[in-house]
C-alpha atoms as a PDB file:
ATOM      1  CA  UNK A   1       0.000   0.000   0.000  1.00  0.00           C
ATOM      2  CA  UNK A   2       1.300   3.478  -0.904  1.00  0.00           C
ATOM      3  CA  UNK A   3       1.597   5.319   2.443  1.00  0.00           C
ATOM      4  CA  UNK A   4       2.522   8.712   3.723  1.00  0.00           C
ATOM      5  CA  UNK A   5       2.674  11.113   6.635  1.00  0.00           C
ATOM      6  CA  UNK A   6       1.852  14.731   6.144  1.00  0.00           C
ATOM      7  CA  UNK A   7       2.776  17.036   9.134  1.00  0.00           C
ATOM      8  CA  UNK A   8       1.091  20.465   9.453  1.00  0.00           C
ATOM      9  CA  UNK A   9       2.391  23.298  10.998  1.00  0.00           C
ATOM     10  CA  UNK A  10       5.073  25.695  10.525  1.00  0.00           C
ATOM     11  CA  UNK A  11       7.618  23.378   9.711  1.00  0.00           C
ATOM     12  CA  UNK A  12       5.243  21.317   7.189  1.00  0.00           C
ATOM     13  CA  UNK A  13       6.269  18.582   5.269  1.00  0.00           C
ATOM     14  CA  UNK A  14       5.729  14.916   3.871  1.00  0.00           C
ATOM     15  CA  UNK A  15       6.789  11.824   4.487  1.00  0.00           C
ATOM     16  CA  UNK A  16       7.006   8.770   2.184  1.00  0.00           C
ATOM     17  CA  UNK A  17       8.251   5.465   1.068  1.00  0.00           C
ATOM     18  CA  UNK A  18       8.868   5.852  -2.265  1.00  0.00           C
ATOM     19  CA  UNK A  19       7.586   7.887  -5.494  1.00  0.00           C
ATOM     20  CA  UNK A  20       4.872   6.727  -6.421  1.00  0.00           C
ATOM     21  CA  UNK A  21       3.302   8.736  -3.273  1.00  0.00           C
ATOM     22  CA  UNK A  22       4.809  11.682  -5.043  1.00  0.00           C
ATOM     23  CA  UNK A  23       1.620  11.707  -7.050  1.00  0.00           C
ATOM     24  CA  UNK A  24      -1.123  12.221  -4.489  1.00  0.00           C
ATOM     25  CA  UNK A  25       0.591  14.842  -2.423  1.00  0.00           C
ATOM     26  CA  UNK A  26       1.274  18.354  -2.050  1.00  0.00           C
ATOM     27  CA  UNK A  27       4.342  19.022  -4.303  1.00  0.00           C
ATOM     28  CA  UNK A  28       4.549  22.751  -2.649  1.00  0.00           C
ATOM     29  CA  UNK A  29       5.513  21.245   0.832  1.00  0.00           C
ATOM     30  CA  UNK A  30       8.779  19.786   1.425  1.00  0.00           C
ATOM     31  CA  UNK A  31       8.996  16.003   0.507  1.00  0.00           C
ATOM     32  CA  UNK A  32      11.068  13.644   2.360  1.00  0.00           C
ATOM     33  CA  UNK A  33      11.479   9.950   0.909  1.00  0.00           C
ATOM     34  CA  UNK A  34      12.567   8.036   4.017  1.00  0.00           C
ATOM     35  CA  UNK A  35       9.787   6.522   5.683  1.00  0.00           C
ATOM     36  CA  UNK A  36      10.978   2.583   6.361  1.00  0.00           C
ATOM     37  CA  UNK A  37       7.507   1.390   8.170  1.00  0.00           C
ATOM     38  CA  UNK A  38       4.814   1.994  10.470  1.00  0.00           C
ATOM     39  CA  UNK A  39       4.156  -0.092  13.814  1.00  0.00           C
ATOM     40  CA  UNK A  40       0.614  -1.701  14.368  1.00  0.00           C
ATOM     41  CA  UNK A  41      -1.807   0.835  15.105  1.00  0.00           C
ATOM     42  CA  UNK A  42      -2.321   0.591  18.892  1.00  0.00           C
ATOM     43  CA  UNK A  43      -5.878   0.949  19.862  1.00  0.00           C
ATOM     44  CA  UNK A  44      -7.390   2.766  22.839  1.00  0.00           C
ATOM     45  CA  UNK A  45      -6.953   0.302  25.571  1.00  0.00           C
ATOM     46  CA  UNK A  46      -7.788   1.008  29.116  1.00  0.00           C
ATOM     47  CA  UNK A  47      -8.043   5.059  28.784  1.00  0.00           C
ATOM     48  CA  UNK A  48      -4.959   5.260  26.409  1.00  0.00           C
ATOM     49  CA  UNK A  49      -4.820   6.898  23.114  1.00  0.00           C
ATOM     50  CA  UNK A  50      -4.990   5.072  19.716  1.00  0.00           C
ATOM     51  CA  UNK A  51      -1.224   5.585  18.697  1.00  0.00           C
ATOM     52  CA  UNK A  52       1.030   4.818  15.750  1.00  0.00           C
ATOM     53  CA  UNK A  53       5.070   5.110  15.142  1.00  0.00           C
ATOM     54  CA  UNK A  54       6.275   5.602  12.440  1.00  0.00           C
ATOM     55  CA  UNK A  55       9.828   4.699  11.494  1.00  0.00           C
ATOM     56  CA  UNK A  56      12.489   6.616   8.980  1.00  0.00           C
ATOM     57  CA  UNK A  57      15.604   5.968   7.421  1.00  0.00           C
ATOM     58  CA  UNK A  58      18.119   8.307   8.900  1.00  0.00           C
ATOM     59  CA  UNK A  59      21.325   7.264   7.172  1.00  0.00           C
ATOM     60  CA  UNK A  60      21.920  10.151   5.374  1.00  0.00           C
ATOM     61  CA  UNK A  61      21.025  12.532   8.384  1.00  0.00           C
ATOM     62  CA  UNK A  62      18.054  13.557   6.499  1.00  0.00           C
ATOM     63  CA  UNK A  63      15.697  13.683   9.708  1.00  0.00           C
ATOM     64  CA  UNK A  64      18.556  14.904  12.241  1.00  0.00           C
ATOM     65  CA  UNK A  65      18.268  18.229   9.936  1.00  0.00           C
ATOM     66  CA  UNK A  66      14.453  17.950   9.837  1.00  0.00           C
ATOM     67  CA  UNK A  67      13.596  17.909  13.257  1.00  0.00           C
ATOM     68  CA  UNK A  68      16.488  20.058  14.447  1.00  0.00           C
ATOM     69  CA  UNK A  69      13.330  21.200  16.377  1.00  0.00           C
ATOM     70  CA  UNK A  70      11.333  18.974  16.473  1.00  0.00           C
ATOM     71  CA  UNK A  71       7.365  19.064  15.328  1.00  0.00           C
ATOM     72  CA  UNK A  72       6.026  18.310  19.041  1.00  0.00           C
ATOM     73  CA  UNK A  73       2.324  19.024  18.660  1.00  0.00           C
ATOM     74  CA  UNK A  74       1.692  19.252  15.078  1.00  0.00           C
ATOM     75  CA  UNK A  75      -1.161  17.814  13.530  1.00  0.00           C
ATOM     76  CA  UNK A  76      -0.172  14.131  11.931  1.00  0.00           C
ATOM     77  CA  UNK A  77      -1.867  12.848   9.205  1.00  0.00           C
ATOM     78  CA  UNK A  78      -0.735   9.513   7.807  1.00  0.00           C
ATOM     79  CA  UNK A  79      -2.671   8.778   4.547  1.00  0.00           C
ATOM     80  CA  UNK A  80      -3.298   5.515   2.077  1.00  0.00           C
ATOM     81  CA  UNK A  81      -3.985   5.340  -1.327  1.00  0.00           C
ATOM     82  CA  UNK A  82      -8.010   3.440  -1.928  1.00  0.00           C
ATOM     83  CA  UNK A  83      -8.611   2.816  -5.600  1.00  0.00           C
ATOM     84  CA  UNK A  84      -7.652   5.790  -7.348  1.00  0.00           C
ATOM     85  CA  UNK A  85      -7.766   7.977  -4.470  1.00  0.00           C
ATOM     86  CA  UNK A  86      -5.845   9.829  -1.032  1.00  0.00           C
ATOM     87  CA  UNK A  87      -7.508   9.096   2.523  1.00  0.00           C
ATOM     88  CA  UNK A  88      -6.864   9.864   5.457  1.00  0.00           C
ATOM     89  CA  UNK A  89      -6.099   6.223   7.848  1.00  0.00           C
ATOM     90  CA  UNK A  90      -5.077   8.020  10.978  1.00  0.00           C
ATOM     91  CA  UNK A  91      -5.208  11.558  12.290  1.00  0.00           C
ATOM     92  CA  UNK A  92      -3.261  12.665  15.436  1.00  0.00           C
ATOM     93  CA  UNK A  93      -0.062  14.997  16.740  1.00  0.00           C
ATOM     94  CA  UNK A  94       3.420  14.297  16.693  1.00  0.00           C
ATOM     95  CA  UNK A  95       4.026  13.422  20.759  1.00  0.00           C
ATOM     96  CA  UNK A  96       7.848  12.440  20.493  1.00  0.00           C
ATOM     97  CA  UNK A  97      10.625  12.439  17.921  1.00  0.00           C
ATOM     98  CA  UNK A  98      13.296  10.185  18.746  1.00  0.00           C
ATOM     99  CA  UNK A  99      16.419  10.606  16.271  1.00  0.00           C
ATOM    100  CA  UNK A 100      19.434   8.160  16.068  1.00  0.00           C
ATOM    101  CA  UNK A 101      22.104   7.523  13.539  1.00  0.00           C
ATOM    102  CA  UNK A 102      20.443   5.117  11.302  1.00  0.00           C
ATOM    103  CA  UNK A 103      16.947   5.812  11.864  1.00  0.00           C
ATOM    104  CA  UNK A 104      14.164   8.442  12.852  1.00  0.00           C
ATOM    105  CA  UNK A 105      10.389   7.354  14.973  1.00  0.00           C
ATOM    106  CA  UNK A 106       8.114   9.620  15.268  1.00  0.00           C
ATOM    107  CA  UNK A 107       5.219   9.237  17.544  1.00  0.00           C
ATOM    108  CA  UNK A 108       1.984   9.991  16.756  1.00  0.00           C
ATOM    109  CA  UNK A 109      -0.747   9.746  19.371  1.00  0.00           C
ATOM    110  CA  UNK A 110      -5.006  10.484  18.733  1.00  0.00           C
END
């Protein structure tokens, strides 16, 4: 499935796997083609929030200059690609950024 995160805000910018996202998006925002995966949605259980990481390649330092400051707070939309067209499979904000050599998570909690 063609996948990508789109975070609002004044540092704005998209996420993706590959190109063929490149497509569907916003080709005015800046356009970042590391994202590696996404962990299992976690649902609400017991009072917490439906969350979802999502993981990025970081090799080439590409997030470390990114998130110099990072997007705490920002609305976090991680869309899919349905047929022909761009939905929206989760909607939250970015609660932590955690940046190491080889890769990037971001956190993303409802």
């Amino acid at each position: 499935m063609i996948v990508w995160l789109h975070l609002a805000g004044q540092q704005a910018m998209q996420i993706t796997q590959d190109a063929r996202a490149l497509q569907y998006i916003d080709g005015s925002v800046r356009t970042l083609q590391v994202l590696q995966g996404l962990d299992p949605l976690r649902d609400s259980i017991d009072g917490e929030a439906a969350s979802i990481t999502v993981t990025c390649d970081n090799r080439a330092a590409q997030c470390t200059d990114a998130f110099s400051v990072p997007p705490l707070g920002a609305t976090a939309t991680l869309y899919g690609v349905r047929g022909a067209a761009a939905v929206p499979l989760f909607v939250g904000v970015v609660e932590r950024v955690t940046i190491a050599p080889a890769e990037c998570r971001i956190g993303v909690v409802a």
